[in-house]
Protein backbone atom coordinates (compact mmCIF):
# COMPACT_ATOMS: atom_id res chain seq x y z
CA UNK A 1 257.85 268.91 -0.66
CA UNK A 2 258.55 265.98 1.42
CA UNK A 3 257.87 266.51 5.04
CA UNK A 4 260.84 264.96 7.62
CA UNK A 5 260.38 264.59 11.45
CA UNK A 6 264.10 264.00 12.66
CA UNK A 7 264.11 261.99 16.26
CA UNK A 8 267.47 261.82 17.61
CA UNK A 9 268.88 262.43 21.31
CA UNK A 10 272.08 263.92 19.65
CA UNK A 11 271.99 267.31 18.78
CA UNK A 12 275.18 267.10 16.74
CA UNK A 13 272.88 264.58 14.81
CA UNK A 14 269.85 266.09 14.57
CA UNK A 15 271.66 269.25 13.37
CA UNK A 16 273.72 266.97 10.69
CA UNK A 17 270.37 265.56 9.28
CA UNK A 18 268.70 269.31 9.16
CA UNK A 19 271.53 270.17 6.93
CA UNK A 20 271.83 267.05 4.86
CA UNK A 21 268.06 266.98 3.89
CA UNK A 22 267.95 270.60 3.68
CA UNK A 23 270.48 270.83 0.55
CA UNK A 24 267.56 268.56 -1.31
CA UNK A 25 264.94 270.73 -3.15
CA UNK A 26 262.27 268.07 -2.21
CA UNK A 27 263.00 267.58 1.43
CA UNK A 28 261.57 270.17 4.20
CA UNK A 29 262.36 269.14 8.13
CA UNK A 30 259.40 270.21 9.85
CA UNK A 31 260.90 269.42 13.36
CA UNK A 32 263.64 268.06 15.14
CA UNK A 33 262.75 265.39 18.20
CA UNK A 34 264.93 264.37 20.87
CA UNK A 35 263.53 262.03 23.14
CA UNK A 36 260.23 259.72 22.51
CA UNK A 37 257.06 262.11 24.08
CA UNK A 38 258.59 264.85 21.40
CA UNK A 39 258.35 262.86 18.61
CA UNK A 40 254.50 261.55 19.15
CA UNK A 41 253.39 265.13 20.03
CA UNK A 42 255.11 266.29 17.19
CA UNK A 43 253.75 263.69 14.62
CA UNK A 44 250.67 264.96 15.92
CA UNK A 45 250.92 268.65 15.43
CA UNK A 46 253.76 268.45 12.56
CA UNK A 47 251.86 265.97 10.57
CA UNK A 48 255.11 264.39 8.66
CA UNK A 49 255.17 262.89 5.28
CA UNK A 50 258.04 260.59 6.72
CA UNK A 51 259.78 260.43 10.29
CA UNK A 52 263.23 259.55 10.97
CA UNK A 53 264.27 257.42 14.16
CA UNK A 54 267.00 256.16 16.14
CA UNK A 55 266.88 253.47 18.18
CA UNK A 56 268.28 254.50 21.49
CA UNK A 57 266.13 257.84 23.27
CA UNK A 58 266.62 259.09 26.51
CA UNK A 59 262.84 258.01 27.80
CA UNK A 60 261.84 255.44 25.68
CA UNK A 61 263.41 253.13 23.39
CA UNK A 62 262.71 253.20 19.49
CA UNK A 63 260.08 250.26 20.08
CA UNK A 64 257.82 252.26 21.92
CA UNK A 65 258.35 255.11 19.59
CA UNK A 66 256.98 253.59 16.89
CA UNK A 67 254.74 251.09 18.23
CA UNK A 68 252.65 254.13 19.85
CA UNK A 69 253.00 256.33 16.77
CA UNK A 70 251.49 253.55 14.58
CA UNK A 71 248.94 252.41 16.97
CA UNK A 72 247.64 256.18 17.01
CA UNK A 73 249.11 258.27 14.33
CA UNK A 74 250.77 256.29 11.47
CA UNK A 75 253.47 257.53 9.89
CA UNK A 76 256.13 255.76 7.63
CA UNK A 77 259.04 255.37 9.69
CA UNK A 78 262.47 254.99 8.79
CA UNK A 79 264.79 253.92 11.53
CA UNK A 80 268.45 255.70 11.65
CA UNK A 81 270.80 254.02 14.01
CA UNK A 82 274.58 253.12 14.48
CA UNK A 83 274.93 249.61 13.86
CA UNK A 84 277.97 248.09 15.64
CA UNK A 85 277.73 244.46 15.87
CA UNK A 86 275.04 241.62 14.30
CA UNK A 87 272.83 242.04 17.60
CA UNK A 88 272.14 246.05 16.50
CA UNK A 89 271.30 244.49 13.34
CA UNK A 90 268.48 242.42 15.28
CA UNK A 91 267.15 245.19 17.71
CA UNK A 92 266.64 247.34 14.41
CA UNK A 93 264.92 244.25 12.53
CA UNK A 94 262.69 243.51 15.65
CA UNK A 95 261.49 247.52 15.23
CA UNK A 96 259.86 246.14 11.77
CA UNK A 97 257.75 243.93 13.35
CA UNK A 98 256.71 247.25 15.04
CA UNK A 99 255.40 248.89 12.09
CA UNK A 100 258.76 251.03 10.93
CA UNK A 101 259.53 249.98 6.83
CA UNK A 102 262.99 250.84 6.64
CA UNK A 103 266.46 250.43 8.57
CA UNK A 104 269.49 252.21 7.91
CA UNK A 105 272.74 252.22 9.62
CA UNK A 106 273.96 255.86 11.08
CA UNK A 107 276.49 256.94 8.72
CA UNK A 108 280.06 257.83 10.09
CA UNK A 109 281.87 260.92 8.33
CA UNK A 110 285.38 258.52 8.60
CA UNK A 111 283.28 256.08 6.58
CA UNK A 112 284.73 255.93 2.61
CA UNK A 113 281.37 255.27 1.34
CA UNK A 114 279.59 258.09 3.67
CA UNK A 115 277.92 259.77 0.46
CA UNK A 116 276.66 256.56 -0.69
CA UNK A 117 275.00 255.73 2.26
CA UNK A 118 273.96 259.31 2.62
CA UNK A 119 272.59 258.78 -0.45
CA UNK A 120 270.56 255.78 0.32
CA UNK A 121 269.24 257.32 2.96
CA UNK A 122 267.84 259.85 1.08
CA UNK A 123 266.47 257.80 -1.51
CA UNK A 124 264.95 255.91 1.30
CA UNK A 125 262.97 258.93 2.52
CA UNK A 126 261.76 259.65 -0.54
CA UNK A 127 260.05 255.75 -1.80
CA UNK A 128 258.88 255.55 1.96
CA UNK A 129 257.30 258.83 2.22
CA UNK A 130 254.81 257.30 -0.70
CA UNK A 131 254.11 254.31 1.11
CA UNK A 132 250.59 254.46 2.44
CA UNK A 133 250.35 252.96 6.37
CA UNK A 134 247.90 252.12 8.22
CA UNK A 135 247.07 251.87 11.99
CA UNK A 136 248.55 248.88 14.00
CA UNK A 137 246.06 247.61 16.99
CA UNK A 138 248.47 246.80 19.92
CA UNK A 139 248.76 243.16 20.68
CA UNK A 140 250.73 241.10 22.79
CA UNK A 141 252.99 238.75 21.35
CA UNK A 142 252.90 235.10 21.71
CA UNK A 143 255.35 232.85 21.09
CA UNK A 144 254.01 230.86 18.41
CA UNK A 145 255.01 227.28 17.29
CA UNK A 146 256.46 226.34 13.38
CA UNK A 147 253.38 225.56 11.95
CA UNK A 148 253.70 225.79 8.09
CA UNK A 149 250.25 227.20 6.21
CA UNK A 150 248.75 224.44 4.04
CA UNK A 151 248.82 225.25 0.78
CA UNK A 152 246.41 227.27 -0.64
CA UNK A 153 244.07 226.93 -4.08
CA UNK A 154 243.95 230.16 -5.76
CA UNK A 155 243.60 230.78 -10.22
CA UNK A 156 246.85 230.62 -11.98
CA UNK A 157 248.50 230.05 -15.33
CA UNK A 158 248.59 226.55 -16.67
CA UNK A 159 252.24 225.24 -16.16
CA UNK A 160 254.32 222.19 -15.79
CA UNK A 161 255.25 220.70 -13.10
CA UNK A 162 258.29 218.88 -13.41
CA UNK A 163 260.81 217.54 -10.25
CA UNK A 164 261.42 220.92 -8.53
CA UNK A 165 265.30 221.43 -7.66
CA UNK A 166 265.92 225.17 -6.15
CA UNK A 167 264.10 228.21 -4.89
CA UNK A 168 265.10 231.14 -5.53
CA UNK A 169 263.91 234.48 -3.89
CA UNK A 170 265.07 238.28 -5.02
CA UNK A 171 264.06 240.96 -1.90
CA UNK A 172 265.03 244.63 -1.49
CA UNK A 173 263.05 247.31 0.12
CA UNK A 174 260.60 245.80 2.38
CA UNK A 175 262.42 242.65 2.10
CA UNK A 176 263.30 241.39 5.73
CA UNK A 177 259.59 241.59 7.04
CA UNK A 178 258.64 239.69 3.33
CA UNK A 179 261.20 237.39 3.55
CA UNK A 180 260.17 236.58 7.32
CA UNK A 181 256.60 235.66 6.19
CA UNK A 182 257.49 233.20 3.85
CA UNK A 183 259.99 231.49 5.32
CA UNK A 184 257.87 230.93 8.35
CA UNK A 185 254.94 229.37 6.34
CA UNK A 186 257.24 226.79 4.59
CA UNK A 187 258.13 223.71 6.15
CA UNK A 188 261.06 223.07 7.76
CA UNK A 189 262.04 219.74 5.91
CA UNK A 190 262.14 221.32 2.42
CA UNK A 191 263.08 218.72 -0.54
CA UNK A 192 265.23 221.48 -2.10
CA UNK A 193 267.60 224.39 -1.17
CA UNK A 194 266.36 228.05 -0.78
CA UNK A 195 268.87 230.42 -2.32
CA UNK A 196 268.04 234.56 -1.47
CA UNK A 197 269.65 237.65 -2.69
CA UNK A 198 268.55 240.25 -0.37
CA UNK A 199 269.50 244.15 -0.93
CA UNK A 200 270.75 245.44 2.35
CA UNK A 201 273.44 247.89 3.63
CA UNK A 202 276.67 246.59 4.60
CA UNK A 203 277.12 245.01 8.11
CA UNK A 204 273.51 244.04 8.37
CA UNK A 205 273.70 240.40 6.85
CA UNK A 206 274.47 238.29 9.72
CA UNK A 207 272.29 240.17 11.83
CA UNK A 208 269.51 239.40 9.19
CA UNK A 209 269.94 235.85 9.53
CA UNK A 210 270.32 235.53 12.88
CA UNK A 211 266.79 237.46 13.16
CA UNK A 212 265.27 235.26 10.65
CA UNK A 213 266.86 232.55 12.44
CA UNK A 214 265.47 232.76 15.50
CA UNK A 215 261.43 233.85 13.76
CA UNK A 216 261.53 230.83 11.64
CA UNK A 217 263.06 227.94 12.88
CA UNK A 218 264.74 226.73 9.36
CA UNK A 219 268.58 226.52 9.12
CA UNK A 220 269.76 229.81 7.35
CA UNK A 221 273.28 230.71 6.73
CA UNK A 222 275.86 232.74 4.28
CA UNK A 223 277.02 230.65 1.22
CA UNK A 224 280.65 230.58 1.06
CA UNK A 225 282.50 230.04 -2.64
CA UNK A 226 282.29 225.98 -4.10
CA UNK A 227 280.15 224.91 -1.14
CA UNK A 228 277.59 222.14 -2.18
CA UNK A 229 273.87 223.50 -1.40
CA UNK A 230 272.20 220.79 -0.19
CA UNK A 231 268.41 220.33 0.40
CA UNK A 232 266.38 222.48 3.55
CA UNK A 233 269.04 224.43 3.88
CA UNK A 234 268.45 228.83 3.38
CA UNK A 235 271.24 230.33 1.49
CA UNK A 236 271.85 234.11 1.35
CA UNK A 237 274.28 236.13 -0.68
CA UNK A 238 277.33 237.40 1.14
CA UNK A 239 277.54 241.09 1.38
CA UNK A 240 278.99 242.60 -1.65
CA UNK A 241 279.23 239.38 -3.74
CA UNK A 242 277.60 238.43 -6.53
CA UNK A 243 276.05 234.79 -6.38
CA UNK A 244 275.57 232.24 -9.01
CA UNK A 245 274.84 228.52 -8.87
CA UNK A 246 276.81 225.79 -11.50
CA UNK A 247 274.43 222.60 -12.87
CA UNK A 248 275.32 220.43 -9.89
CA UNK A 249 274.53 222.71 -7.29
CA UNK A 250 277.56 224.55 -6.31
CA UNK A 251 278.15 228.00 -5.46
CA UNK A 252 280.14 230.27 -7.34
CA UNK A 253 280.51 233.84 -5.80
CA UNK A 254 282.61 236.64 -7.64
CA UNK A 255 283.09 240.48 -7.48
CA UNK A 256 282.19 241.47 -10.83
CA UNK A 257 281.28 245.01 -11.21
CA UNK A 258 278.11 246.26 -9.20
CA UNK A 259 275.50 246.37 -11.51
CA UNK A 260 273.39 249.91 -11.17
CA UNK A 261 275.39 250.15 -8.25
CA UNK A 262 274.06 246.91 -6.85
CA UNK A 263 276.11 244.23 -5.65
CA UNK A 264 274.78 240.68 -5.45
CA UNK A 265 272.24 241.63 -8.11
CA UNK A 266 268.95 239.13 -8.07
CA UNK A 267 269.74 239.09 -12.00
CA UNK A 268 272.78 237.10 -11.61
CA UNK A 269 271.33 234.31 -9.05
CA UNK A 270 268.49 234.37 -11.47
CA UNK A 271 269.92 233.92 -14.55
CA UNK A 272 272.83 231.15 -13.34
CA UNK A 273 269.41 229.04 -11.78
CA UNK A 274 267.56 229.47 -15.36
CA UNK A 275 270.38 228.32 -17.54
CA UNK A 276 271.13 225.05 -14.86
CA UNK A 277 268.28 224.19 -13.71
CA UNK A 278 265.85 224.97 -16.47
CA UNK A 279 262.10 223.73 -15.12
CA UNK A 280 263.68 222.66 -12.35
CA UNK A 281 263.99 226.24 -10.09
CA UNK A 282 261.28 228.04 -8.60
CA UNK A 283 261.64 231.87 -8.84
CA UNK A 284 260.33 234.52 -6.49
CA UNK A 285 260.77 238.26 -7.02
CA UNK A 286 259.48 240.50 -3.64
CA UNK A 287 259.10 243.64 -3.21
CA UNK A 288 261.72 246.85 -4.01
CA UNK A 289 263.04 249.54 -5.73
CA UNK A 290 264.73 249.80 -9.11
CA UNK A 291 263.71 246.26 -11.25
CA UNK A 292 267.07 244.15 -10.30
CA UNK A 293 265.83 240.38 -11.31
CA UNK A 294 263.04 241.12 -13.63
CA UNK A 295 264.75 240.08 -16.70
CA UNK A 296 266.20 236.95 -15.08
CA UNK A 297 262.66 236.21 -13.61
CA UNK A 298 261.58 236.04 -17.02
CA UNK A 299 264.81 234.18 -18.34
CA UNK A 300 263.56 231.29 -15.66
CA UNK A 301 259.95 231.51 -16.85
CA UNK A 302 261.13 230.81 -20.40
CA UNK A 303 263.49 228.16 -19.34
CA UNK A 304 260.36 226.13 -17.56
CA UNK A 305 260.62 226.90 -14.43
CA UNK A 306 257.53 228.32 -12.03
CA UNK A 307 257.80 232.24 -11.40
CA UNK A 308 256.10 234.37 -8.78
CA UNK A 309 256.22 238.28 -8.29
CA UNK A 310 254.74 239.58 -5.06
CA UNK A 311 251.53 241.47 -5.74
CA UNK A 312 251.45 245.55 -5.43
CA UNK A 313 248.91 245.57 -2.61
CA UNK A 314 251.42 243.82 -0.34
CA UNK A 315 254.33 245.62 -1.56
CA UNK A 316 255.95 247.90 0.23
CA UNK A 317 257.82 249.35 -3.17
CA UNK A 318 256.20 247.41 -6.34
CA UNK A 319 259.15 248.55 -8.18
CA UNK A 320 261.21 245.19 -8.94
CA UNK A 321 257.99 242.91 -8.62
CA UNK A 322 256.07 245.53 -10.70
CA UNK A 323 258.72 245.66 -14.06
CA UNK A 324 258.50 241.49 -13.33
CA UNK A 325 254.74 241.94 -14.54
CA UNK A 326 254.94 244.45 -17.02
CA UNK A 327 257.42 241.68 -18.78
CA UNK A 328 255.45 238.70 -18.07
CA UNK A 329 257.96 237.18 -16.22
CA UNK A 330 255.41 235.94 -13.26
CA UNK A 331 253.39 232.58 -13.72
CA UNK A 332 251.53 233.54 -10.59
CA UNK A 333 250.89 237.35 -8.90
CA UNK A 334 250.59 236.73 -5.36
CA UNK A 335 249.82 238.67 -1.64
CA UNK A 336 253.01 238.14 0.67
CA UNK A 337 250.82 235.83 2.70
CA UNK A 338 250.26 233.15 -0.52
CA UNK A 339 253.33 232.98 -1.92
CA UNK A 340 254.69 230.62 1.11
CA UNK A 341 251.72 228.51 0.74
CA UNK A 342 252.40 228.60 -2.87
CA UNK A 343 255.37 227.46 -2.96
CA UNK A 344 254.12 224.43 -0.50
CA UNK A 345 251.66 223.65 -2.98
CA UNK A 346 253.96 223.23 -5.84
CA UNK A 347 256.85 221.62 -4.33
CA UNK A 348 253.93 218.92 -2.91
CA UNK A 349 253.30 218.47 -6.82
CA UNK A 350 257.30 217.68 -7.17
CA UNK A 351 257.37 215.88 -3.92
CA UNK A 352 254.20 214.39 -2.99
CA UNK A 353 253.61 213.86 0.91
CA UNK A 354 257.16 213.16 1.34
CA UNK A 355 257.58 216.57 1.67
């Protein structure tokens, strides 16, 4: 059995949750929270597999929450709040950088899709409830200037390097945080574009690249159907649209079936990349569930291009990165905190110092 810690300072929300995870034969709520000192004394004495939180509590806010619950007691956290607007988005984001893995938006019984996000919620519990934390020293944040990491030497695959022309990165679970990493450590006068499909729940987009915005400095924004991508620019996958990319750069969106349920797939951006650009891409699969862009990982390692998969010690869910491996889809098996430095390295092989 899985054990849940529910914080909430709704009852009518608390009691909701009790019912919902009680129907599963796997879930058990060991307590219900509803304000901040509650919810540390009962991660304590409760000891959860996996706590639920919202953002807003009567004495302190989420932040604290978790911050003092990983600094003492770590638990995996999953953050449940209502998400109204793009800021939300960012508060919840920021509460990553605080040691929660996961951030789901409160479902609404008027909402059409409330089973399916029920549903991801659950599923959510259940992969983060395996995930093995550790304890987070407090320290006090600095703001810290663009700096990109030099790129790094490390043993890899023979491969070669022709004129680089795209990178391409696939992220679910534990995505944002990943994504946040590399982006940071790569320059922000990049010779080529960066294109991302990013699993996330709906609403949560623009706040997502707003936040990444604002933590790394580069020029990120939503590709829009036919636009040209042009070089140093970050490119993400508009909610609930499939992405591909023609020969010449341009951006073809479409609502084709979800695949598995998922819609953009990293399959699709993957596989447009491999067939265009041939040697030419650079293909990163991060961590998360299911194995959405395995197979097209490997179509772009076949068609010449350069292939990473995020290694399992720095995955939050080694699912997608994991299948990438199994297939042999991955030139190069890195920790989150090489593959930025990585990618540096190779594009300076494409580029030379005018990078």
């Amino acid at each position: 059995m899985i054990k849940i810690l529910i914080v909430d300072d709704s009852a009518s929300i608390r009691k909701f949750f009790l019912e919902f995870f009680s129907n599963e034969p796997d879930l058990e709520v060991v307590g219900c929270a509803e304000d901040g000192e509650s919810a540390f004394r009962m991660v304590k004495e409760l000891k959860p597999d996996v706590v639920t939180m919202d953002v807003s509590l009567p004495d302190y806010d989420g932040f604290a929450v978790t911050r003092r619950i990983m600094e003492h007691t770590p638990v995996p956290i999953v953050i449940i709040s209502a998400v109204y607007s793009a800021s939300d988005v960012e508060i919840g984001l920021r509460m990553l950088d605080t040691g929660a893995l996961a951030f789901h938006n409160k479902p609404s019984l008027n909402d059409k899709f409330f089973h399916e996000r029920m549903n991801e919620i659950i599923m959510s519990v259940r992969s983060m409830s395996e995930v093995k934390v550790v304890r987070r020293r407090n320290r006090v944040q600095k703001n810290v200037e663009h700096r990109p990491v030099k790129p790094m030497k490390y043993f890899r695959q023979n491969v070669k390097n022709t004129k680089a022309k795209i990178v391409c990165i696939g992220a679910s679970t534990g995505g944002p945080l990943a994504l946040k990493q590399i982006l940071f450590d790569l320059p922000k006068t990049l010779p080529v574009p960066v294109l991302i499909v990013q699993h996330i729940s709906s609403g949560f987009l623009q706040g997502l690249v707003n936040w990444l915005r604002d933590n790394t400095g580069h020029n990120i924004k939503i590709a829009v159907q036919d636009e040209l991508l042009k070089a140093g620019v970050v490119y993400f996958a508009p909610e609930d649209t499939h992405i591909q990319v023609a020969s010449k750069g341009r951006v073809i969106l479409s609502q084709n079936p979800a695949v598995n349920g998922i819609r953009p797939t990293i399959a699709e951006m993957f596989s447009s990349v491999a067939a265009n650009f041939k040697e030419g891409c650079v293909g990163v699969l991060l961590t998360g569930m299911g194995r959405d862009g395995a197979d097209g990982l490997l179509e772009i390692r076949h068609n010449g291009g350069y292939t990473i998969a995020q290694d399992k010690e720095t995955s939050i869910i080694f699912g997608m990165p994991g299948e990438a491996v199994k297939l042999g889809a991955a030139v190069s098996v890195l920790p989150l905190e090489k593959i930025g430095p990585d990618i540096n390295r190779y594009l300076l092989e494409s580029y030379g110092e005018n990078l």
